[in-house]
Protein backbone atom coordinates (compact mmCIF):
# COMPACT_ATOMS: atom_id res chain seq x y z
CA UNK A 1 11.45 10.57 12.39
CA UNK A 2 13.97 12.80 11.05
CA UNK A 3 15.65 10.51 8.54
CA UNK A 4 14.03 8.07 6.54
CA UNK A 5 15.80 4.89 6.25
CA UNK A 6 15.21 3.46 2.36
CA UNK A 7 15.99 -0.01 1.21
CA UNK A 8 19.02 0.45 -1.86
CA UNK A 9 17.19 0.20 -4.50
CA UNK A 10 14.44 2.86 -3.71
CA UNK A 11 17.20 4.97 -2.57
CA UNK A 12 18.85 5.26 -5.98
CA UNK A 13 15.45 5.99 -7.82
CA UNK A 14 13.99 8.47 -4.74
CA UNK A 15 17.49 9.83 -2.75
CA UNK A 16 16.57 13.12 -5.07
CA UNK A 17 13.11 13.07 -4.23
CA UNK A 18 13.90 12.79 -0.46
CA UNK A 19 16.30 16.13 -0.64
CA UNK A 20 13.54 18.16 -2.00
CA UNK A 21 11.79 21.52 -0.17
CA UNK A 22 8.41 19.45 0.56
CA UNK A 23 10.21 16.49 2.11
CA UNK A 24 12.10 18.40 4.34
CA UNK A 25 8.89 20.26 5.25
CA UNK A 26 7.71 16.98 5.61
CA UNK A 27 10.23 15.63 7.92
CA UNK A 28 10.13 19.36 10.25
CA UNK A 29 6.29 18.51 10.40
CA UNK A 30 6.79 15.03 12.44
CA UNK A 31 9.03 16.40 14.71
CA UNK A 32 7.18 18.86 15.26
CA UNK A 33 4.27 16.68 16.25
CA UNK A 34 6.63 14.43 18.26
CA UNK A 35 7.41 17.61 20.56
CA UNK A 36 3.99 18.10 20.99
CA UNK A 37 3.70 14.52 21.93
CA UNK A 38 1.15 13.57 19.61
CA UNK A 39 1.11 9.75 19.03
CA UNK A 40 1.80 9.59 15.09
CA UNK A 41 1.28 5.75 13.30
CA UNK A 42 3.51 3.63 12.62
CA UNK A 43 5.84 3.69 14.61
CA UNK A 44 8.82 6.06 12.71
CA UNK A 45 11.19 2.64 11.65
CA UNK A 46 7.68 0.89 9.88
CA UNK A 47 6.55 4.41 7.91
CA UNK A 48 8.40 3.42 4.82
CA UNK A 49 7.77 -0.83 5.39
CA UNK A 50 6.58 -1.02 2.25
CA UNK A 51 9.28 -0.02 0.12
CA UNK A 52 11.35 -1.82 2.73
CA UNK A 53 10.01 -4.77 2.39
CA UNK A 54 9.19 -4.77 -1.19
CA UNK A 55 12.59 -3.90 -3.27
CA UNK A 56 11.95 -1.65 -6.77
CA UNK A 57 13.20 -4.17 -8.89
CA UNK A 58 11.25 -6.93 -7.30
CA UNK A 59 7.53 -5.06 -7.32
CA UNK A 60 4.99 -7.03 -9.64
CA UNK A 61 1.90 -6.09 -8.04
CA UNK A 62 0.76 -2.57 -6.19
CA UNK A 63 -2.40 -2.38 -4.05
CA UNK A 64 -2.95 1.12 -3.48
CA UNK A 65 -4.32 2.07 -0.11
CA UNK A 66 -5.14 5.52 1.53
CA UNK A 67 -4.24 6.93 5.09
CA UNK A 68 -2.54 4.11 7.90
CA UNK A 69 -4.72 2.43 10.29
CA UNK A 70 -5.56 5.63 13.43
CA UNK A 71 -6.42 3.26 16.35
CA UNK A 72 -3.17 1.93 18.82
CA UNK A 73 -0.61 -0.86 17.57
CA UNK A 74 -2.89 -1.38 13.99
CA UNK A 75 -0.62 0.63 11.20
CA UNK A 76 3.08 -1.20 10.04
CA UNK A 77 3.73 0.45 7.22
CA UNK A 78 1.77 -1.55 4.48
CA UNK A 79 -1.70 -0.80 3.28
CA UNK A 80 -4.66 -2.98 4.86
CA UNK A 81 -2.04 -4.72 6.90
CA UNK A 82 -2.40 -5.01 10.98
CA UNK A 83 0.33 -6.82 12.65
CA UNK A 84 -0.16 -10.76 14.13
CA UNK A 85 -2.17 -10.30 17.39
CA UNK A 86 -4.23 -7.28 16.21
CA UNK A 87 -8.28 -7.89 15.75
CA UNK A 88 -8.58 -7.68 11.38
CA UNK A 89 -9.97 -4.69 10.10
CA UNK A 90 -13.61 -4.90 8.70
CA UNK A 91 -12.11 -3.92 5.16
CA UNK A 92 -9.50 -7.14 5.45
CA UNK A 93 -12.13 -9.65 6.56
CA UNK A 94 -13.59 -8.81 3.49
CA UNK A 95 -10.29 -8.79 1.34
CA UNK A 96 -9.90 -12.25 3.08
CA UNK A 97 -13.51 -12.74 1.85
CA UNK A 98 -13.04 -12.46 -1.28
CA UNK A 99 -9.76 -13.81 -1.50
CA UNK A 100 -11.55 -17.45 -0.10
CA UNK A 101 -14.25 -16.97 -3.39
CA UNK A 102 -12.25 -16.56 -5.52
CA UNK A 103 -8.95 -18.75 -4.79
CA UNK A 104 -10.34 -21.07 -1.98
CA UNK A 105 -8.11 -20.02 0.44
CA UNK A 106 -9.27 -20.12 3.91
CA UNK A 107 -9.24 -17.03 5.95
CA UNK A 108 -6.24 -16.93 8.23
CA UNK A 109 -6.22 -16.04 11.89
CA UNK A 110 -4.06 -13.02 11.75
CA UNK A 111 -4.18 -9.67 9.20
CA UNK A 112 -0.77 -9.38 8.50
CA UNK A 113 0.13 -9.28 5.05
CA UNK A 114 3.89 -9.29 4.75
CA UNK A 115 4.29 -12.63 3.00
CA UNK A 116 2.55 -10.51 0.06
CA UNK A 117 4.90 -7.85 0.26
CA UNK A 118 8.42 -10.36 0.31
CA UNK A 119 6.64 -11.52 -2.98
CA UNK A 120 6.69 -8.35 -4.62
CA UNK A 121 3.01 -7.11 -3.73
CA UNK A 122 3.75 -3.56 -2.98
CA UNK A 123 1.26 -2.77 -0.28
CA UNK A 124 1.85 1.38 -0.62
CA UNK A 125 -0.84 3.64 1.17
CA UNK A 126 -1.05 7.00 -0.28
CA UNK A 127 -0.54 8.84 2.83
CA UNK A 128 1.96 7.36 5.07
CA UNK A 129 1.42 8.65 8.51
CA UNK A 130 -1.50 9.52 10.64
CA UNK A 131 -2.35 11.13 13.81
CA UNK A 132 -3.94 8.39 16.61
CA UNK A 133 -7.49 8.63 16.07
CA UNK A 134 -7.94 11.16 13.92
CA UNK A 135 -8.03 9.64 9.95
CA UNK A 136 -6.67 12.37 7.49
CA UNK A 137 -5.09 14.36 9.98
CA UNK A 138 -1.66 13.88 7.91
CA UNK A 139 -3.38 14.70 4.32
CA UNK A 140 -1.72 17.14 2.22
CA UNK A 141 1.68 17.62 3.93
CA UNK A 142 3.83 15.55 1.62
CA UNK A 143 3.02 12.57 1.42
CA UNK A 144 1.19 12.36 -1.09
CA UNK A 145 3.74 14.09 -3.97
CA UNK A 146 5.99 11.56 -2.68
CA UNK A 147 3.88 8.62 -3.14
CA UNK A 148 2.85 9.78 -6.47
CA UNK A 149 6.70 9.72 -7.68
CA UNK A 150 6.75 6.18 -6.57
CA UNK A 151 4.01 5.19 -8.91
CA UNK A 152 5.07 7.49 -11.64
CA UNK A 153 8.79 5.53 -11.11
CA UNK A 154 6.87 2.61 -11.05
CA UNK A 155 4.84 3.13 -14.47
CA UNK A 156 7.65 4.53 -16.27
CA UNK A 157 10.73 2.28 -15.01
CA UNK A 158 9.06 -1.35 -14.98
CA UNK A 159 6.52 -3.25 -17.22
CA UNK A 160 3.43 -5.62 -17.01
CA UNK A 161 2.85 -5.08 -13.32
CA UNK A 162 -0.58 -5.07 -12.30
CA UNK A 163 -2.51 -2.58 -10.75
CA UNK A 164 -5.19 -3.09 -7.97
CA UNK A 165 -7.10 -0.35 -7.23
CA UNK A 166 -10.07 -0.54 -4.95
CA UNK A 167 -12.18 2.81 -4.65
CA UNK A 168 -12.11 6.02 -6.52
CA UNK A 169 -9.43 7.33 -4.65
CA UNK A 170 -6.60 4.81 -5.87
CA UNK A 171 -7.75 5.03 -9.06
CA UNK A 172 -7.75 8.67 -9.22
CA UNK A 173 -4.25 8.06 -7.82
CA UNK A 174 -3.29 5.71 -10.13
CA UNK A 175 -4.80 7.33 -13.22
CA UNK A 176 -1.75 8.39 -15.15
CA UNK A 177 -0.63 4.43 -15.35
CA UNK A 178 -0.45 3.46 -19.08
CA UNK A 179 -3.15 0.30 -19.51
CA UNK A 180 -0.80 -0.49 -22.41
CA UNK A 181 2.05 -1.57 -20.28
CA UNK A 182 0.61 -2.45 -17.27
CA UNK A 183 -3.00 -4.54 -16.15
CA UNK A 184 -5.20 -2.25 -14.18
CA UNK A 185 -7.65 -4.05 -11.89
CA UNK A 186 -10.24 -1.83 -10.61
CA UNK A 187 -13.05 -2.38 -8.06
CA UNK A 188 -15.31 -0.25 -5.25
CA UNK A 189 -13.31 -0.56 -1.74
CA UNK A 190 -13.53 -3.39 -0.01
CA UNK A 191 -14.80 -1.34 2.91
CA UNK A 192 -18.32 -2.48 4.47
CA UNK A 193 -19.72 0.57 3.16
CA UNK A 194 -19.12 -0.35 -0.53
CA UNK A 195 -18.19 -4.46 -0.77
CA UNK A 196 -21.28 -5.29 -1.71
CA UNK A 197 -21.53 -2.75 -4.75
CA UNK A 198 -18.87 -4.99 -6.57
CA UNK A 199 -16.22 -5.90 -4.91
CA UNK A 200 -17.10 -9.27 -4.25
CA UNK A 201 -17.12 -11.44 -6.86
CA UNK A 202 -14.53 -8.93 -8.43
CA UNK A 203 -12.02 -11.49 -8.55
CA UNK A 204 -8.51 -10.05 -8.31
CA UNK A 205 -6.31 -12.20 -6.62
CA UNK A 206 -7.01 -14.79 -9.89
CA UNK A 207 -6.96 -12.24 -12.40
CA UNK A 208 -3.70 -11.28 -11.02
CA UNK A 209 -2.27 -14.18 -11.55
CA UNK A 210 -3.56 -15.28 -14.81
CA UNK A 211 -2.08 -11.86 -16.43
CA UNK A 212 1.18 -12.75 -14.51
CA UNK A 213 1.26 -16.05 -16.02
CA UNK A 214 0.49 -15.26 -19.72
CA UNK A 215 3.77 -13.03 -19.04
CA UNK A 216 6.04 -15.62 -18.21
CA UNK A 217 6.14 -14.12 -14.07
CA UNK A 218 5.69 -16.33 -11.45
CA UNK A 219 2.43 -15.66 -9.70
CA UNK A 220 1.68 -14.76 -6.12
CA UNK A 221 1.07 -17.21 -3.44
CA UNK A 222 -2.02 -15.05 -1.79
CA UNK A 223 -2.37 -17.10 1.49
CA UNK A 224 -1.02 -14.99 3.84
């Protein structure tokens, strides 16, 4: 966990960011908990996946997510995302839910989402490591001033992406993003607690699209 390995184009936008005082607090902090053999999510080589996967200059969408998944072998590095093999999350059945009303796509059998991110869906949590069982435990040591660069880079640096932010907590997140440049999709969380006070039938996966085709981008292919 000491170094954090950064796909190119990231790197040239963020290799300042990385140097700074709070990310090398940052980096003493999960060493420190490795020492103390504390089983930390994802694994260290999947804690920046999403950048990874998803290149700056190839990002057209960003769902905004909050802390990894806590339980054993869930958390990859990409926000609602559990890897092939792992029981889906109650919040992704109903992201999978959705995505069958509104698009007609059936519901696969797995949760992963990387075909999403190799298409430029940039699936970024806003914390991006977590203690096993114990959601939050990683809040407020870094992460989070990092991950607010990215979208700040990502606001100022690129045009007509869009937005999807599901709770108040992304959208506090995301709430310096200028609507004039970008399409902001907003919804509750597609958690059980809150689906059913307007996320379904919120539509996002189409709206997506349709703003991404009136700009001349090629849409996303949301069957995972």
């Amino acid at each position: 966990m000491r170094d954090f390995k950064l796909e190119k184009s990231w790197k040239e936008l963020l290799g300042s960011e990385l140097k700074k005082t709070y990310m090398s607090d940052l980096r003493t902090f999960l060493v420190q908990e490795e020492k103390a053999q504390k089983t930390v999510y994802p694994q260290s080589q999947d804690i920046l996946a999403a950048l990874n996967l998803t290149p700056f200059d190839q990002v057209k969408v960003v769902i905004l997510g909050q802390d990894p998944y806590h339980g054993p072998n869930q958390a990859h590095g990409l926000c609602f995302s559990v890897k092939p093999g792992v029981k889906i999350p109650p919040s992704l059945v109903n992201i999978f839910k959705e995505l069958k009303d509104d698009l007609g796509i059936t519901p696969p059998i797995h949760g992963c989402l990387d075909a999403w991110g190799k298409q430029g869906v940039l699936l970024l949590n806003n914390v991006l490591t977590v203690e096993d069982g114990k959601a939050g435990s990683h809040h407020l040591k870094g992460w989070e001033q990092f991950t607010d660069k990215i979208i700040e880079l990502l606001n100022e640096k690129k045009e007509n992406l869009v937005f999807i932010l599901w709770g108040s907590p992304a959208q506090k997140k995301a709430q310096k993003v200028d609507s004039k440049k970008h399409f902001i999709i907003k919804s509750v969380h597609p958690s059980p607690l809150s689906s059913y006070r307007g996320f379904f039938g919120s539509k996002p996966f189409s709206q997506t699209n349709t703003y991404l085709n009136s700009k001349g981008i090629k849409p996303i292919n949301w069957s995972p």
